[in-house]
N, C-alpha and C. Protein backbone atom coordinates (compact mmCIF):
# COMPACT_ATOMS: atom_id res chain seq x y z
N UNK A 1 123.29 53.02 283.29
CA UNK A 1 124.50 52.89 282.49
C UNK A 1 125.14 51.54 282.77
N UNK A 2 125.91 50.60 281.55
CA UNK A 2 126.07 49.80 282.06
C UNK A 2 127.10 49.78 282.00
N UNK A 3 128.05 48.72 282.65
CA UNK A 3 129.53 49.24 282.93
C UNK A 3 129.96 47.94 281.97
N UNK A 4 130.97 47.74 281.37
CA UNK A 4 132.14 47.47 280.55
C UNK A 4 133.18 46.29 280.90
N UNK A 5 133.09 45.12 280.90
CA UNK A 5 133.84 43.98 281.20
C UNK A 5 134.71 43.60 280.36
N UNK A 6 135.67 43.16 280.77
CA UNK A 6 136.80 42.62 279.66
C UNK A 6 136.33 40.94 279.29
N UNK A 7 135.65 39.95 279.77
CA UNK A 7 134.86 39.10 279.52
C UNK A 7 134.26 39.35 278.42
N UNK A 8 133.65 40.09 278.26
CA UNK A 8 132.55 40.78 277.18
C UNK A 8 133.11 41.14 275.48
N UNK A 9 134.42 41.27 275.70
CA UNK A 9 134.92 41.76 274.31
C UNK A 9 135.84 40.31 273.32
N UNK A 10 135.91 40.94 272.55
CA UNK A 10 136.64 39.78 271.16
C UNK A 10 137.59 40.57 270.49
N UNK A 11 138.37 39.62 269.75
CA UNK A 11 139.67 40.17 268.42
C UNK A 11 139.58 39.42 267.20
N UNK A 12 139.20 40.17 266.66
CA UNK A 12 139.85 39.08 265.19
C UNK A 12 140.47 39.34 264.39
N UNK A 13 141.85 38.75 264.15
CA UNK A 13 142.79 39.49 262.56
C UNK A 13 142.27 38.27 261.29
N UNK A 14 142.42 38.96 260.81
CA UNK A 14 141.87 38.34 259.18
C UNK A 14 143.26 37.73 258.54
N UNK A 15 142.95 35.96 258.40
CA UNK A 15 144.09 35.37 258.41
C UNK A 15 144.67 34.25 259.41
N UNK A 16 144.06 35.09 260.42
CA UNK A 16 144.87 34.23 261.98
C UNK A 16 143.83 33.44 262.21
N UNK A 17 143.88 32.20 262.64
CA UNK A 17 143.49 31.58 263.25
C UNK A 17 143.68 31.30 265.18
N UNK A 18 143.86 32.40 265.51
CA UNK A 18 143.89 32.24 267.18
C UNK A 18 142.70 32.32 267.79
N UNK A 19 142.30 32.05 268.87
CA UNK A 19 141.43 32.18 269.77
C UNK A 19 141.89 33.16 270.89
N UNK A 20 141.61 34.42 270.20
CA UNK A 20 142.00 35.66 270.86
C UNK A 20 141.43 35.52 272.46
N UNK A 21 142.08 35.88 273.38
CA UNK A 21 141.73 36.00 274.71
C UNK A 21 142.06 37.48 275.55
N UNK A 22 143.16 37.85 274.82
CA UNK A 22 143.36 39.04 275.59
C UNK A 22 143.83 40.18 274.21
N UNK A 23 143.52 41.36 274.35
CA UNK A 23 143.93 42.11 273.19
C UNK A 23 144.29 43.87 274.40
N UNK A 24 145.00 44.84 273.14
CA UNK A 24 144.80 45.75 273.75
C UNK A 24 145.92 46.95 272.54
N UNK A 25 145.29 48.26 272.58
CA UNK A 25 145.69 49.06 271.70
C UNK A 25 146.36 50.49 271.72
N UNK A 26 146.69 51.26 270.98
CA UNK A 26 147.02 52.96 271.47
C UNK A 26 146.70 53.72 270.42
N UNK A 27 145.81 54.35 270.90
CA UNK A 27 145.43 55.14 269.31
C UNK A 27 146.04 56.52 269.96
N UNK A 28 147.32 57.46 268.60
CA UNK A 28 147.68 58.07 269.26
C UNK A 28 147.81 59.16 267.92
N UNK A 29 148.44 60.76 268.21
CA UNK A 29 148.38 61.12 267.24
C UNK A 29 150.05 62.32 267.52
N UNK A 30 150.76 62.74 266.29
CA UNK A 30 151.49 63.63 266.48
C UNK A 30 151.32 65.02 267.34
N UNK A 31 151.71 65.18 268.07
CA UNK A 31 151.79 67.14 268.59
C UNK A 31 152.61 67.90 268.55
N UNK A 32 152.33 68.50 267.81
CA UNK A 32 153.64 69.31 267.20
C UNK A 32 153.75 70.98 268.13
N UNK A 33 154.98 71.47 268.38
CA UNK A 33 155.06 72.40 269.22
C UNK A 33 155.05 74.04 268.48
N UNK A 34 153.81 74.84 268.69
CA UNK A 34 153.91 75.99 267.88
C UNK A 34 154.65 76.99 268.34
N UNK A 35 154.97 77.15 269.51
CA UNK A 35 155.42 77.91 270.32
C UNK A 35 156.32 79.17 269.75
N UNK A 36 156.56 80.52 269.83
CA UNK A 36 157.70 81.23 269.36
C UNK A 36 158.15 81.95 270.00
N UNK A 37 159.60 82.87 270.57
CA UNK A 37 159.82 83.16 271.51
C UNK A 37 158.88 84.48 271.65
N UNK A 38 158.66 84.96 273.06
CA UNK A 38 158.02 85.60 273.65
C UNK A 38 156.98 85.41 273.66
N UNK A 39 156.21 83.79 274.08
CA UNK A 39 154.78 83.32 274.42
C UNK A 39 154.97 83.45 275.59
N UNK A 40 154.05 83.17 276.16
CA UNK A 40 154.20 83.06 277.98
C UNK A 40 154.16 81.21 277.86
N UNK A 41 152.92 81.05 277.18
CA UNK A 41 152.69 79.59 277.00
C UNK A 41 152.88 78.65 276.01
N UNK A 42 152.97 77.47 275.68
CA UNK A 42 153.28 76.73 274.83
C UNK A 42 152.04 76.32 274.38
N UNK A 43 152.15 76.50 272.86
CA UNK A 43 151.18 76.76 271.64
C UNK A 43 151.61 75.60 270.91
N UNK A 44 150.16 74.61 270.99
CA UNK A 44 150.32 72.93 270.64
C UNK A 44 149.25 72.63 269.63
N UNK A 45 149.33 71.84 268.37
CA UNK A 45 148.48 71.60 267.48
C UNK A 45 148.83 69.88 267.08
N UNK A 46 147.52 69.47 266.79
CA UNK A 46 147.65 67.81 266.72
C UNK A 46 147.67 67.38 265.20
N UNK A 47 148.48 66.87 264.72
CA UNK A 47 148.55 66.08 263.18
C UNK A 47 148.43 65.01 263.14
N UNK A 48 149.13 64.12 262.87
CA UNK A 48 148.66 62.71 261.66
C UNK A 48 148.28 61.82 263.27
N UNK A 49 147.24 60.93 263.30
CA UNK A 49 146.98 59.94 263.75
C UNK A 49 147.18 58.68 263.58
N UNK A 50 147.22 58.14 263.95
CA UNK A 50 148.11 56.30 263.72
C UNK A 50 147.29 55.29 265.34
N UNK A 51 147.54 53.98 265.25
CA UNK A 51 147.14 53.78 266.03
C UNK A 51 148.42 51.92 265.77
N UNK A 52 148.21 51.16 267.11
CA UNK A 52 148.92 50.01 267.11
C UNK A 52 147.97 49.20 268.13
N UNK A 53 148.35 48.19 268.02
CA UNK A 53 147.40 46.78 268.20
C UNK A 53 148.67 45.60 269.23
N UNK A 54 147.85 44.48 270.15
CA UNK A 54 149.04 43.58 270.03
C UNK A 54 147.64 42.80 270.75
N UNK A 55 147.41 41.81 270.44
CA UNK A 55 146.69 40.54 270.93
C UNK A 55 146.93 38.94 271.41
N UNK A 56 146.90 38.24 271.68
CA UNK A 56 147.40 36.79 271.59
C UNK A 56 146.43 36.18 272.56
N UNK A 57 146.66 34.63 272.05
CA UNK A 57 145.65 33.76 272.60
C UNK A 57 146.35 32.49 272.00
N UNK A 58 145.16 31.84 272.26
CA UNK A 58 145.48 30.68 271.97
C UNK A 58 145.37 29.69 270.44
N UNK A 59 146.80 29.21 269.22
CA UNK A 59 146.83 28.64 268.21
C UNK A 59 145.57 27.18 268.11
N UNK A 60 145.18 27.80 266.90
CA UNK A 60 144.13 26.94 266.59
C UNK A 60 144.73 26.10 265.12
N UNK A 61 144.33 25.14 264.73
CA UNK A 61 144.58 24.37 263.51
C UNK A 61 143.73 23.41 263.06
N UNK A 62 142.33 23.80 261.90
CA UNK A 62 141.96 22.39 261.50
C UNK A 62 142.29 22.60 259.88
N UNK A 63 141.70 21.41 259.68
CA UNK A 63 141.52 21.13 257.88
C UNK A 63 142.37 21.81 257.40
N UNK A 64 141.29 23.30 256.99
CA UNK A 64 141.41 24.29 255.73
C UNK A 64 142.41 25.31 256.53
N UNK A 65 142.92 25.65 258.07
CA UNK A 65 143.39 26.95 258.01
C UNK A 65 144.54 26.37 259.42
N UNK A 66 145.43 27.20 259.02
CA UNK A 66 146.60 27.12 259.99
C UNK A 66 146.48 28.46 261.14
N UNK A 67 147.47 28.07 262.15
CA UNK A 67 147.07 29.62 262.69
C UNK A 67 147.15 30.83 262.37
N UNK A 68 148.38 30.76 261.39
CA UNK A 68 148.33 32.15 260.39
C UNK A 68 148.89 32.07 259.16
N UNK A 69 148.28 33.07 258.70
CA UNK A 69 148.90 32.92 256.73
C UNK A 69 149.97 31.99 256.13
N UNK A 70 149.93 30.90 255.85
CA UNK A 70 150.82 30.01 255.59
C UNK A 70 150.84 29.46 253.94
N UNK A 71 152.19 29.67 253.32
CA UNK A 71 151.79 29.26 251.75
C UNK A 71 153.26 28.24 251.44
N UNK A 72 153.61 27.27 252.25
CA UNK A 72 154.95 26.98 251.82
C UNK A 72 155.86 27.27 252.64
N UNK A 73 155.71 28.79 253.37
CA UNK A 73 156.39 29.62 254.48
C UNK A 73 155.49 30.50 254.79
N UNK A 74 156.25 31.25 255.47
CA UNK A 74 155.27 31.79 256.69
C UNK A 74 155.07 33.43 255.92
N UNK A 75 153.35 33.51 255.83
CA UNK A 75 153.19 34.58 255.25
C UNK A 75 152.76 35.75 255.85
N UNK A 76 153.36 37.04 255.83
CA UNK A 76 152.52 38.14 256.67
C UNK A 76 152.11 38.96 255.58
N UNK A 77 153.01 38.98 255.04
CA UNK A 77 152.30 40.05 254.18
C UNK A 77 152.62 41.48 254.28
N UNK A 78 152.82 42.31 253.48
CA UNK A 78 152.35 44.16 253.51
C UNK A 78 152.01 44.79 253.44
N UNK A 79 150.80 44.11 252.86
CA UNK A 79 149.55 44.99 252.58
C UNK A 79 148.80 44.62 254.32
N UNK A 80 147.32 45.37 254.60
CA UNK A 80 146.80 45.31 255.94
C UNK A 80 145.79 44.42 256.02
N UNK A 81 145.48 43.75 256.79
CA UNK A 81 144.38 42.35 257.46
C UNK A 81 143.48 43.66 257.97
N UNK A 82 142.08 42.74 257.59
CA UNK A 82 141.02 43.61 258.79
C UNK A 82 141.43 43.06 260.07
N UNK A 83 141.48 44.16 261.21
CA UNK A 83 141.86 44.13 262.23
C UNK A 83 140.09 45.00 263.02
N UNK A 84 139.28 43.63 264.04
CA UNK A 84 138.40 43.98 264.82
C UNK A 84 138.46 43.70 266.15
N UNK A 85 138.47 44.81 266.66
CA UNK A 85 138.84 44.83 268.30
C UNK A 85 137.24 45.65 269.01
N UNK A 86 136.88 44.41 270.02
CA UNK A 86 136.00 44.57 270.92
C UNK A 86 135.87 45.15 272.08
N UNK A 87 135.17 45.96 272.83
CA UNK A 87 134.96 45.76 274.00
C UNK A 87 134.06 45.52 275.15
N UNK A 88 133.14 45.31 274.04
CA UNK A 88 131.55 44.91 274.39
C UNK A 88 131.38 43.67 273.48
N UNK A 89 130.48 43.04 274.38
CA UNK A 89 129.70 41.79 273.00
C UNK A 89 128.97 42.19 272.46
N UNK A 90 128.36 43.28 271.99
CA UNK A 90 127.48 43.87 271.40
C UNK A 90 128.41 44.10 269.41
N UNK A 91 127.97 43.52 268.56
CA UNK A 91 128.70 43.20 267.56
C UNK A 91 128.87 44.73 267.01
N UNK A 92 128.21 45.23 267.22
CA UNK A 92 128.97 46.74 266.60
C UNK A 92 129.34 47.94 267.44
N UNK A 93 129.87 47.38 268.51
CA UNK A 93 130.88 48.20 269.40
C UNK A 93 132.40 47.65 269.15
N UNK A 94 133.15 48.23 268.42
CA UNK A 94 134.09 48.10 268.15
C UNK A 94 134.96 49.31 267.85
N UNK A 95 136.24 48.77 267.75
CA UNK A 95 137.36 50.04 266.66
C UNK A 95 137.97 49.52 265.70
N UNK A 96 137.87 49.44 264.52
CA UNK A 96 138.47 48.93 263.55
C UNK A 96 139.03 49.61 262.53
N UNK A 97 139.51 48.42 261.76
CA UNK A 97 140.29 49.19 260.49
C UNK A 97 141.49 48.23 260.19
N UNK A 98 142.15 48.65 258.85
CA UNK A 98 143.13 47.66 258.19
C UNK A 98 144.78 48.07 258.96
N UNK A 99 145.47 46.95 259.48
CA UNK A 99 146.28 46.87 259.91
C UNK A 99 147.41 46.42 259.46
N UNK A 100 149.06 46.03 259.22
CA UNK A 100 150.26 46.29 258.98
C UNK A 100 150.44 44.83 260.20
N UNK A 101 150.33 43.75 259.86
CA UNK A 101 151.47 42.19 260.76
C UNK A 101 152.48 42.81 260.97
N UNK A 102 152.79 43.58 262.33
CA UNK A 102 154.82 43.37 262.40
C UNK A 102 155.35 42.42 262.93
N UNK A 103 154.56 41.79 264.17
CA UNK A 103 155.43 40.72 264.59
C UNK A 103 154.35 39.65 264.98
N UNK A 104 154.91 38.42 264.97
CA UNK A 104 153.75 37.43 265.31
C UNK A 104 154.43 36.84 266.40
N UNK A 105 154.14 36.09 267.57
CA UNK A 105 155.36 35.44 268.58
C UNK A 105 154.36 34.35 268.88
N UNK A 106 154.87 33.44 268.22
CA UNK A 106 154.10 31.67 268.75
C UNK A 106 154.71 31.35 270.24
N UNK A 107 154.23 30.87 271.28
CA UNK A 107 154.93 30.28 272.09
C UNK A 107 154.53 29.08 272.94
N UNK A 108 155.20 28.02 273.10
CA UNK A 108 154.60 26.85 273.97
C UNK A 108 155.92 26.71 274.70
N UNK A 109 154.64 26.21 276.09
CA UNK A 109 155.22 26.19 277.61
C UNK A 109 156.09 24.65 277.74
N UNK A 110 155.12 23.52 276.27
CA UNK A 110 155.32 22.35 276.89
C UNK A 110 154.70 21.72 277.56
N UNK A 111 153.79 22.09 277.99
CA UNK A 111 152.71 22.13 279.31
C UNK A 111 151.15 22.31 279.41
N UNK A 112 150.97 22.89 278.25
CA UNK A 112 149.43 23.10 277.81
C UNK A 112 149.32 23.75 276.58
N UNK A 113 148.32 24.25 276.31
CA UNK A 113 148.04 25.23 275.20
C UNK A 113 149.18 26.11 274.03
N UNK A 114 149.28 25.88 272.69
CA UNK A 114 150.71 26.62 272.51
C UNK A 114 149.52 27.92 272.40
N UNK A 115 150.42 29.51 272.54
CA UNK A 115 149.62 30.52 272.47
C UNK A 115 150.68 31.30 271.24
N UNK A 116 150.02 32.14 270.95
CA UNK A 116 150.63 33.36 270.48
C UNK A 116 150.07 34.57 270.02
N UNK A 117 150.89 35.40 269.80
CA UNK A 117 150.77 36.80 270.12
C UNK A 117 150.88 37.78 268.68
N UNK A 118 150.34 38.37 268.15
CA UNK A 118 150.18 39.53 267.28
C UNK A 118 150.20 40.65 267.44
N UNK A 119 151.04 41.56 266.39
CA UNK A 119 151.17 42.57 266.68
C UNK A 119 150.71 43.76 265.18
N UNK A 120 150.60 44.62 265.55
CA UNK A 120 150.28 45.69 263.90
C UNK A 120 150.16 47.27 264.49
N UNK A 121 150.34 47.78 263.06
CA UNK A 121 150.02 49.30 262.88
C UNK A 121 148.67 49.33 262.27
N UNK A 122 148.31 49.87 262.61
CA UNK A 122 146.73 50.90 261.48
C UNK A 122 146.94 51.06 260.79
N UNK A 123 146.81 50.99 259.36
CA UNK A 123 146.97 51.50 257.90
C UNK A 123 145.74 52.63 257.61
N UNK A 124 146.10 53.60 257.96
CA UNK A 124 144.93 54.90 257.41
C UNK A 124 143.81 54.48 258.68
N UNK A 125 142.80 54.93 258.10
CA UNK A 125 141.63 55.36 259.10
C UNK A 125 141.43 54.46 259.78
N UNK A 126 140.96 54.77 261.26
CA UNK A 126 140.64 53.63 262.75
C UNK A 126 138.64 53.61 262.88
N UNK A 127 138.15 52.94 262.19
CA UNK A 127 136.91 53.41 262.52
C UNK A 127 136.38 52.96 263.45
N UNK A 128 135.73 54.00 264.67
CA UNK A 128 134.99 53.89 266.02
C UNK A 128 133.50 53.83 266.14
N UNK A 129 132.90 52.25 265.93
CA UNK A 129 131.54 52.05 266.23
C UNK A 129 130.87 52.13 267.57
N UNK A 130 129.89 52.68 268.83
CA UNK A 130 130.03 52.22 269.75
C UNK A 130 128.50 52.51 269.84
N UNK A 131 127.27 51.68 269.43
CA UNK A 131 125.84 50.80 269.31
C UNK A 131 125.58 50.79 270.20
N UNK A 132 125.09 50.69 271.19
CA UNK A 132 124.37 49.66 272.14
C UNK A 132 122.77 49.77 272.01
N UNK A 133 122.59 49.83 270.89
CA UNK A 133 120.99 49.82 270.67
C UNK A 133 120.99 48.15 270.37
């Protein structure tokens, strides 16, 4: 079995131009409480699933593309970016699916590299590839 490095994985939002370095996610779902009086125990059932994202690295800029959606001003958008999150280099070990821009956070130190940071919701289904053939 082989074990799982954070070296090994990638991000990419569709749009951004960063050089993703670090990413990380929560795929989570409602639990709703069934419970009625005179259970002994609490009676639990799971509904809607959702999941959230936040990545950042380092702003890239040539020619044709800025670091993110740019038309005049700064574009995110409301509709969802493909959103691909790695954790293997193996190209079809992933979790993906279309994601919701809520916040973007550019930041420079002054000092080196400017970086920044992305953030999103899941829009509908999270699909879970995990290959290692």
């Amino acid at each position: 079995m082989a074990r799982i490095t954070g070296s090994d994985g990638s991000c990419s939002v569709t749009g951004y131009k960063i050089k993703f370095n670090t990413w990380s996610a929560t795929f989570s779902q409602v639990i709703t409480d069934l419970s009625a009086f005179g259970d002994s125990f609490a009676s639990k059932k799971g509904g809607l699933m959702s999941g959230t994202f936040s990545a950042s690295g380092i702003m890239e800029k040539d020619v044709d593309a800025e670091p993110m959606p740019f038309s005049g001003s700064i574009v995110m958008g409301s509709g969802g970016v493909n959103v691909e999150l790695k954790a293997a280099s193996a190209s079809d070990c992933m979790w993906s699916g279309s994601a919701v821009i809520g916040n973007v956070s550019p930041t420079s130190t002054m000092a080196g590299d400017a970086s920044c940071s992305v953030d999103g919701e899941f829009d509908g289904a999270i699909s879970l590839t995990w290959d290692e053939a």
